[in-house]
Protein backbone atom coordinates (compact mmCIF):
# COMPACT_ATOMS: atom_id res chain seq x y z
CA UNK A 1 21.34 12.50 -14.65
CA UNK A 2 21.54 10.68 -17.90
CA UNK A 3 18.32 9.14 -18.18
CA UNK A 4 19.50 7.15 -21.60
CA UNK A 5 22.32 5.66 -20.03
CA UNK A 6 20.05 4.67 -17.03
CA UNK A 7 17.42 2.85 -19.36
CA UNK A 8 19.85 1.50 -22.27
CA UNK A 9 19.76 -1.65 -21.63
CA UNK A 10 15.90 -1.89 -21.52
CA UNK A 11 13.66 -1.91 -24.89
CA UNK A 12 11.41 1.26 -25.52
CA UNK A 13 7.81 -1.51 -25.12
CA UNK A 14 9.12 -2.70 -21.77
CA UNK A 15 10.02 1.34 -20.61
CA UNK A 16 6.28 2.36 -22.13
CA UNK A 17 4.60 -0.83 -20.22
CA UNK A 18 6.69 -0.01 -16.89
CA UNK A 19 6.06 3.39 -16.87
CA UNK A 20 2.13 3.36 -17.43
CA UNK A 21 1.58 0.44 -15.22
CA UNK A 22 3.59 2.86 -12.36
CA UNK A 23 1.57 5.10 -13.33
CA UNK A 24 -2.00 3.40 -12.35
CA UNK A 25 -0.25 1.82 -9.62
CA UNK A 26 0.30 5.53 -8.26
CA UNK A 27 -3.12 6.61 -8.58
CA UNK A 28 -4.88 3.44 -7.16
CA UNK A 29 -2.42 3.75 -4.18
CA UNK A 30 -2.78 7.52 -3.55
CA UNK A 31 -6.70 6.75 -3.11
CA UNK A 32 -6.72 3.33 -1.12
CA UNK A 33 -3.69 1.52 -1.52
CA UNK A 34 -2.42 -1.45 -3.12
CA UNK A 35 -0.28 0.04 -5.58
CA UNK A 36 2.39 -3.08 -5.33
CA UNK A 37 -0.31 -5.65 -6.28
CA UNK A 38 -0.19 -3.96 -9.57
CA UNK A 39 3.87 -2.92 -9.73
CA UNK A 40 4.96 -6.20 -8.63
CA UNK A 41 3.79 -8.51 -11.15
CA UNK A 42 4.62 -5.95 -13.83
CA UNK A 43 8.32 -5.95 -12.65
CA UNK A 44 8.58 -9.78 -12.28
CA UNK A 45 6.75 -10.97 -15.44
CA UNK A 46 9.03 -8.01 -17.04
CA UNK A 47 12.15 -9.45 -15.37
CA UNK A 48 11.66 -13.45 -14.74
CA UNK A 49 15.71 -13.66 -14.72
CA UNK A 50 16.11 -11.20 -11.79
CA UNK A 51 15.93 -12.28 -7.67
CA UNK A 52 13.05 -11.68 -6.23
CA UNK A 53 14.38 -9.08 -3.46
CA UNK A 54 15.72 -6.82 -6.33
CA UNK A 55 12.41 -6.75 -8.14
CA UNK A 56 11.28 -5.92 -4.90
CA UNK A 57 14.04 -2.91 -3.67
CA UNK A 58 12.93 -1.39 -7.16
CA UNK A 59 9.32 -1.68 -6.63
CA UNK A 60 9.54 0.36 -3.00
CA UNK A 61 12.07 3.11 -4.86
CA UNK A 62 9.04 3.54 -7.27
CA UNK A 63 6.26 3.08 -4.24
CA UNK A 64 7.72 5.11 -1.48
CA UNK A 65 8.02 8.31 -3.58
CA UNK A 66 4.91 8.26 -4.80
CA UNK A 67 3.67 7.53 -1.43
CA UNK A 68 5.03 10.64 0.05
CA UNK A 69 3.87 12.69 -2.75
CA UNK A 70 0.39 11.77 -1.70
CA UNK A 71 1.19 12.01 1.68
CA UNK A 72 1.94 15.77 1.28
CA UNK A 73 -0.50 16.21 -1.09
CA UNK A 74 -3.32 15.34 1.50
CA UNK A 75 -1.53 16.75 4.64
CA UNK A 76 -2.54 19.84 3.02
CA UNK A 77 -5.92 20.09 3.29
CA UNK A 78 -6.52 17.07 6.13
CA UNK A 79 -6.09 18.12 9.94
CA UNK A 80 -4.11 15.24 11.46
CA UNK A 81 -3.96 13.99 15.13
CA UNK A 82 -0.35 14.45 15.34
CA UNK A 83 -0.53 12.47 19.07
CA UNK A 84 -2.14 9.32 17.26
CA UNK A 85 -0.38 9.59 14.15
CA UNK A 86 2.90 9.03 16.33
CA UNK A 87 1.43 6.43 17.88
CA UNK A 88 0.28 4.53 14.67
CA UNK A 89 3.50 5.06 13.34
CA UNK A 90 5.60 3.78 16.01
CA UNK A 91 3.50 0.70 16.67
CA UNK A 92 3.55 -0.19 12.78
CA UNK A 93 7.30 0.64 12.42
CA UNK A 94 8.00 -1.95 15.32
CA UNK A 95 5.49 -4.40 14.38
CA UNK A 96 6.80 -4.06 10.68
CA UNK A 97 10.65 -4.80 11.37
CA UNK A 98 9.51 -8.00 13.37
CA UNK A 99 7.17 -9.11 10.73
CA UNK A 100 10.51 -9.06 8.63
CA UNK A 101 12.56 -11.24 10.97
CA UNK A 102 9.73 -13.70 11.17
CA UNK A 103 9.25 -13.98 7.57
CA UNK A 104 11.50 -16.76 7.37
CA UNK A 105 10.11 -18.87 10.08
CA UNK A 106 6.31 -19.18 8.55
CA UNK A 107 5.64 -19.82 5.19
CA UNK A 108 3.59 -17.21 3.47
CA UNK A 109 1.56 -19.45 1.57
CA UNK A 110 0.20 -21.06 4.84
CA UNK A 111 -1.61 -17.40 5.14
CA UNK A 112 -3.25 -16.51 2.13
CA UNK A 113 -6.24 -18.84 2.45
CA UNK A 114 -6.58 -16.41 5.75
CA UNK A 115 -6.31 -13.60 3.94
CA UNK A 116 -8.41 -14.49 1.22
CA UNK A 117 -11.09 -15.11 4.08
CA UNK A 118 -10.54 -11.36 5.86
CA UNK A 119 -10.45 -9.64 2.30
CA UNK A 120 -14.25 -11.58 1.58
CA UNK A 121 -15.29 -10.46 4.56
CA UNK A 122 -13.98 -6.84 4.68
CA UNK A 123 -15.61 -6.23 1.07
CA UNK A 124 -18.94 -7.36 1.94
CA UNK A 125 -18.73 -5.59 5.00
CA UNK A 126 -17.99 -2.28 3.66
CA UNK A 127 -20.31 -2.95 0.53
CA UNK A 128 -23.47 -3.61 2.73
CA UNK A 129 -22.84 -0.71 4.54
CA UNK A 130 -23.12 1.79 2.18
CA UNK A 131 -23.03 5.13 4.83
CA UNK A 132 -19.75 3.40 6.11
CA UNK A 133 -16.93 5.96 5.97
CA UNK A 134 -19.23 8.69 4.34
CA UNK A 135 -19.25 10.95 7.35
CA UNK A 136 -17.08 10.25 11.04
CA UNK A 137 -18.83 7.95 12.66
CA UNK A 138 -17.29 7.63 15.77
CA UNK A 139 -15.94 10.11 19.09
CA UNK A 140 -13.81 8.26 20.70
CA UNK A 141 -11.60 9.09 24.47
CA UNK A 142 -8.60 9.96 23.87
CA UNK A 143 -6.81 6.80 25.67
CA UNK A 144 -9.67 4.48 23.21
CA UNK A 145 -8.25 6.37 20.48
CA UNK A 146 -4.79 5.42 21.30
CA UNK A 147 -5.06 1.50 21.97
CA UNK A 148 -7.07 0.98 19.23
CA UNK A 149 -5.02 3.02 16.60
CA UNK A 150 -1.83 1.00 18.38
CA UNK A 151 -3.43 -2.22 17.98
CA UNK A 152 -4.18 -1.36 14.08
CA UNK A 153 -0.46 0.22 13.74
CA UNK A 154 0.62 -3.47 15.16
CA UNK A 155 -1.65 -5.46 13.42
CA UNK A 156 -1.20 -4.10 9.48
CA UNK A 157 2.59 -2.78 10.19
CA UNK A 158 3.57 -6.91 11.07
CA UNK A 159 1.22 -7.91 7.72
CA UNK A 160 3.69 -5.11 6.00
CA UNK A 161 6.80 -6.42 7.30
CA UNK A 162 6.10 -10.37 6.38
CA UNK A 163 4.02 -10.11 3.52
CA UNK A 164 2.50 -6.84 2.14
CA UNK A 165 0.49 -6.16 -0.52
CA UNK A 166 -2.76 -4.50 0.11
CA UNK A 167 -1.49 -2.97 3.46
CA UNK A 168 -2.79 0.69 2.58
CA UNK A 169 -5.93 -1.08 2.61
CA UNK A 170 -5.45 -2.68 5.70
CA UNK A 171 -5.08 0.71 7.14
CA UNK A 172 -7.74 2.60 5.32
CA UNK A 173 -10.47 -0.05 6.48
CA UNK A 174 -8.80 -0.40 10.12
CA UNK A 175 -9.27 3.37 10.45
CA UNK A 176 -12.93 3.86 8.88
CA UNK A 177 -14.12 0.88 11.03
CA UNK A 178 -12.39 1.33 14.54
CA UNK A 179 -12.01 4.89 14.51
CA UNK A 180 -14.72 5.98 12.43
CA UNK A 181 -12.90 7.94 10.07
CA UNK A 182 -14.33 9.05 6.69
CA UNK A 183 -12.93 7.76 3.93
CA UNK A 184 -10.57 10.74 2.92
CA UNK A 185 -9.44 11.27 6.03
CA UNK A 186 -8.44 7.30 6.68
CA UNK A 187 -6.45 7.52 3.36
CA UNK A 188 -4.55 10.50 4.25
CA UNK A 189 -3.61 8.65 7.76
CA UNK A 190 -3.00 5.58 5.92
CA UNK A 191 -0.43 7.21 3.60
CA UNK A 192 1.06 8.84 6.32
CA UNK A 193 2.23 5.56 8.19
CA UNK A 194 2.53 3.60 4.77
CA UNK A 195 5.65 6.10 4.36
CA UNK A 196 7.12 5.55 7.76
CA UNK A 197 6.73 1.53 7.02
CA UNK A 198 8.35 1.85 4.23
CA UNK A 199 11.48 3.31 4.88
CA UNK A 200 13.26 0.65 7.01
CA UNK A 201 12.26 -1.84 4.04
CA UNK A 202 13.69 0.37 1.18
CA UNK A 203 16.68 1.07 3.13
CA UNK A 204 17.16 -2.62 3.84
CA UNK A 205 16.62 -3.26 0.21
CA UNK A 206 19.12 -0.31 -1.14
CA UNK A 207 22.12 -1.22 1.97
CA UNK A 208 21.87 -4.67 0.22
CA UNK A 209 22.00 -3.76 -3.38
CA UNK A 210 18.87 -4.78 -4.65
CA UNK A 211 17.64 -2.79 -6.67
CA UNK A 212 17.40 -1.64 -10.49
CA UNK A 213 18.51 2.11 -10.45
CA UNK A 214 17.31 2.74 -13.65
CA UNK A 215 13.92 0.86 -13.66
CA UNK A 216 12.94 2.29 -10.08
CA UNK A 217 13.35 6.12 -11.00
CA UNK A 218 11.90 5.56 -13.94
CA UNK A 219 8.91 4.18 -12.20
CA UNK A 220 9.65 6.64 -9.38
CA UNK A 221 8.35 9.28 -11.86
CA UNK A 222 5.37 8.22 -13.10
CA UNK A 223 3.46 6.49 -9.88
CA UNK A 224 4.80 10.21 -8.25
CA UNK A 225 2.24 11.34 -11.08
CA UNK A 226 -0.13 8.59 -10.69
CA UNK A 227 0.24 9.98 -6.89
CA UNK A 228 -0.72 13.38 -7.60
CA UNK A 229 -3.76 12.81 -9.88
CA UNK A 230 -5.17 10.04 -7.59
CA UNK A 231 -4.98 11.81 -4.29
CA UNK A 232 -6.49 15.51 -5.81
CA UNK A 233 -9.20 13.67 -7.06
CA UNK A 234 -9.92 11.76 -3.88
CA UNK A 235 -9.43 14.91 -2.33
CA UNK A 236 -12.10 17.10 -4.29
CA UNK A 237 -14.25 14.07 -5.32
CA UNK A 238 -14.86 13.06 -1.99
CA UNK A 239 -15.51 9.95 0.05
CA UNK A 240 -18.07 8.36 -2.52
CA UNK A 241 -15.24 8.39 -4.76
CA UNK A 242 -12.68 6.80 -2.55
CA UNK A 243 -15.26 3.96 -1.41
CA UNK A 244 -15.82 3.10 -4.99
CA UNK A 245 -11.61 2.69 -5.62
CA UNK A 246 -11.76 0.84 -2.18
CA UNK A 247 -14.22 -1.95 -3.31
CA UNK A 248 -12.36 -2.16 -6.56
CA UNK A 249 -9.05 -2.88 -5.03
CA UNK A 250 -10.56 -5.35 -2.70
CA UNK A 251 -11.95 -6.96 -5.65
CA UNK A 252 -8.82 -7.51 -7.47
CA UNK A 253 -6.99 -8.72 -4.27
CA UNK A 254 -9.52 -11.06 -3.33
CA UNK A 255 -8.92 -12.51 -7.16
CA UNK A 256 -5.26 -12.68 -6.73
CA UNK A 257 -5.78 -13.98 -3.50
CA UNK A 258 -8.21 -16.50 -4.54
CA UNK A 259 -6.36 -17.93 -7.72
CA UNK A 260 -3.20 -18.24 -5.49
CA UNK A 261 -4.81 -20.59 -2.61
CA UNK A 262 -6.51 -22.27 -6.00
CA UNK A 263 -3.15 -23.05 -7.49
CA UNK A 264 -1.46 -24.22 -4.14
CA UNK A 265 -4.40 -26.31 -2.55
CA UNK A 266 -6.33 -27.27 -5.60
CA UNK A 267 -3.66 -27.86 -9.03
C-alpha cells in the first residue's frame, strides 16, 4: 500500500491535525465512548466541500477499527456473559437498522433538546453517586438480566441507527445503572456491541461509496492506537479512572448538545 499516493492530495497540517485528533478520539472511545463527537467535526470543518455521508463512511472506517482493537483488548482480561452479550447485540443490531430507516421521517433536531435533558440528568446522576459503578452492584435472575439488557440493546442501538454520537455512553451508563456493572466491565460490554452496531452502518456507507480511502486508514491507524493506550489504562487504572473519562465526555456532549438547541431555538 502506497501510503503517499493515498494522502497526496491532502496537505502535511491537515494529515498531522487528522491523525492526532483520531488519535484522542481512540483513547476517549476505548474508555467510555464518544469518539465520533470528536472525529466528526474534525473531518467536516477539515472537509466543508464534501457530503455529509462520506465524511461520515470515513469517520466509521477510522471508528470501527479502533473499536475492535479495544474490544479485543478488554475481552482479554474481562469474563463476558456470552448468553447476554448475544442478546444485547441482537436487540441493538435490529433496533439500529430501524433507527436508520426512520431517520428520514423525524427530524433530528426535534431531539436534541431531549437529549440535552437525559445527558443533564445522567451526569448528575452518576456524579452524586460517587460509589456508582465502583464495585457490581447488582445480582440479577437470569430472565431480569435478559429483558433489561434487551431493552438497553433496543433503546441505544435505535439512538445509533438515527442519530449517534455518544452511544458508547449510552451503553456504558445503561449497563452500570440497570445491571450494576462496574465501570470496566460496562465498557468492555459496551465496545463489544458498539462493534456489532457498527458494521451494518460501515458497510452501508462503503456499498455506497462514501468514503475517503485515504483519510479513513489514515485515521484507522492512529484511533487503533488511541484504542490501545485508552483501554490498557482503563484496564489497569481501574474504575475510578474510567468514571472520571465518563463525566468528562458527558460534559463535552452536554456542551455540544446545549449550544446546538441554543443555535436552533434561540439565534
Amino acid at each position: 500500500m502506497n501510503w503517499s499516493t493515498l494522502t497526496a492530495d491532502y496537505s502535511l497540517t491537515l494529515i498531522l491535525s487528522l491523525s492526532t485528533l483520531a488519535f484522542i478520539a481512540g483513547f476517549i472511545d476505548s474508555v467510555v465512548g464518544g469518539g465520533g463527537l470528536i472525529q466528526i467535526p474534525a473531518l467536516l470543518i477539515a472537509f466543508p466541500d464534501k457530503p455529509v455521508a462520506t465524511l461520515f463512511g470515513t469517520n466509521k472506517i477510522a471508528a470501527i477499527s479502533g473499536t475492535s482493537v479495544a474490544a479485543y483488548q478488554y475481552a482479554r482480561r474481562i469474563r463476558f456473559d456470552c448468553r447476554l452479550l448475544v442478546v444485547v447485540c441482537l436487540a441493538a443490531c435490529i433496533a439500529s437498522f430501524l433507527g436508520a430507516k426512520v431517520v428520514s421521517m423525524v427530524r433530528a433536531d426535534v431531539l436534541k433538546p431531549v437529549i440535552l435533558i437525559i445527558l443533564i440528568v445522567m451526569a448528575v446522576y452518576i456524579y452524586m453517586n460517587k460509589n456508582l459503578g465502583a464495585v457490581q452492584s447488582k445480582s440479577l435472575p437470569f430472565g431480569e438480566q435478559m429483558i433489561l439488557g434487551a431493552i438497553i440493546g433496543l433503546v441505544v442501538g435505535f439512538y445509533d441507527g438515527f442519530f449517534g454520537p455518544g452511544t458508547g455512553s449510552f451503553l456504558i451508563v445503561g449497563f452500570v445503572v440497570f445491571l450494576g456493572f462496574e465501570f470496566v466491565t460496562a465498557s468492555a460490554y459496551a465496545k463489544i456491541v458498539n462493534c456489532v452496531t457498527n458494521i451494518s452502518a460501515l458497510f452501508v456507507f462503503i456499498r455506497q461509496g462514501y468514503f475517503l480511502l485515504g483519510i479513513g486508514l489514515l485515521m484507522a491507524a492512529f484511533n487503533i492506537a488511541g484504542n490501545m493506550v485508552g483501554s490498557r489504562m482503563a484496564l489497569s487504572r481501574g474504575n475510578g479512572f474510567v468514571r472520571s473519562i465518563f463525566l468528562l465526555v458527558v460534559s463535552l456532549m452536554i456542551l455540544r448538545y446545549g449550544y446546538d438547541v441554543f443555535q436552533e431555538y434561540f439565534v
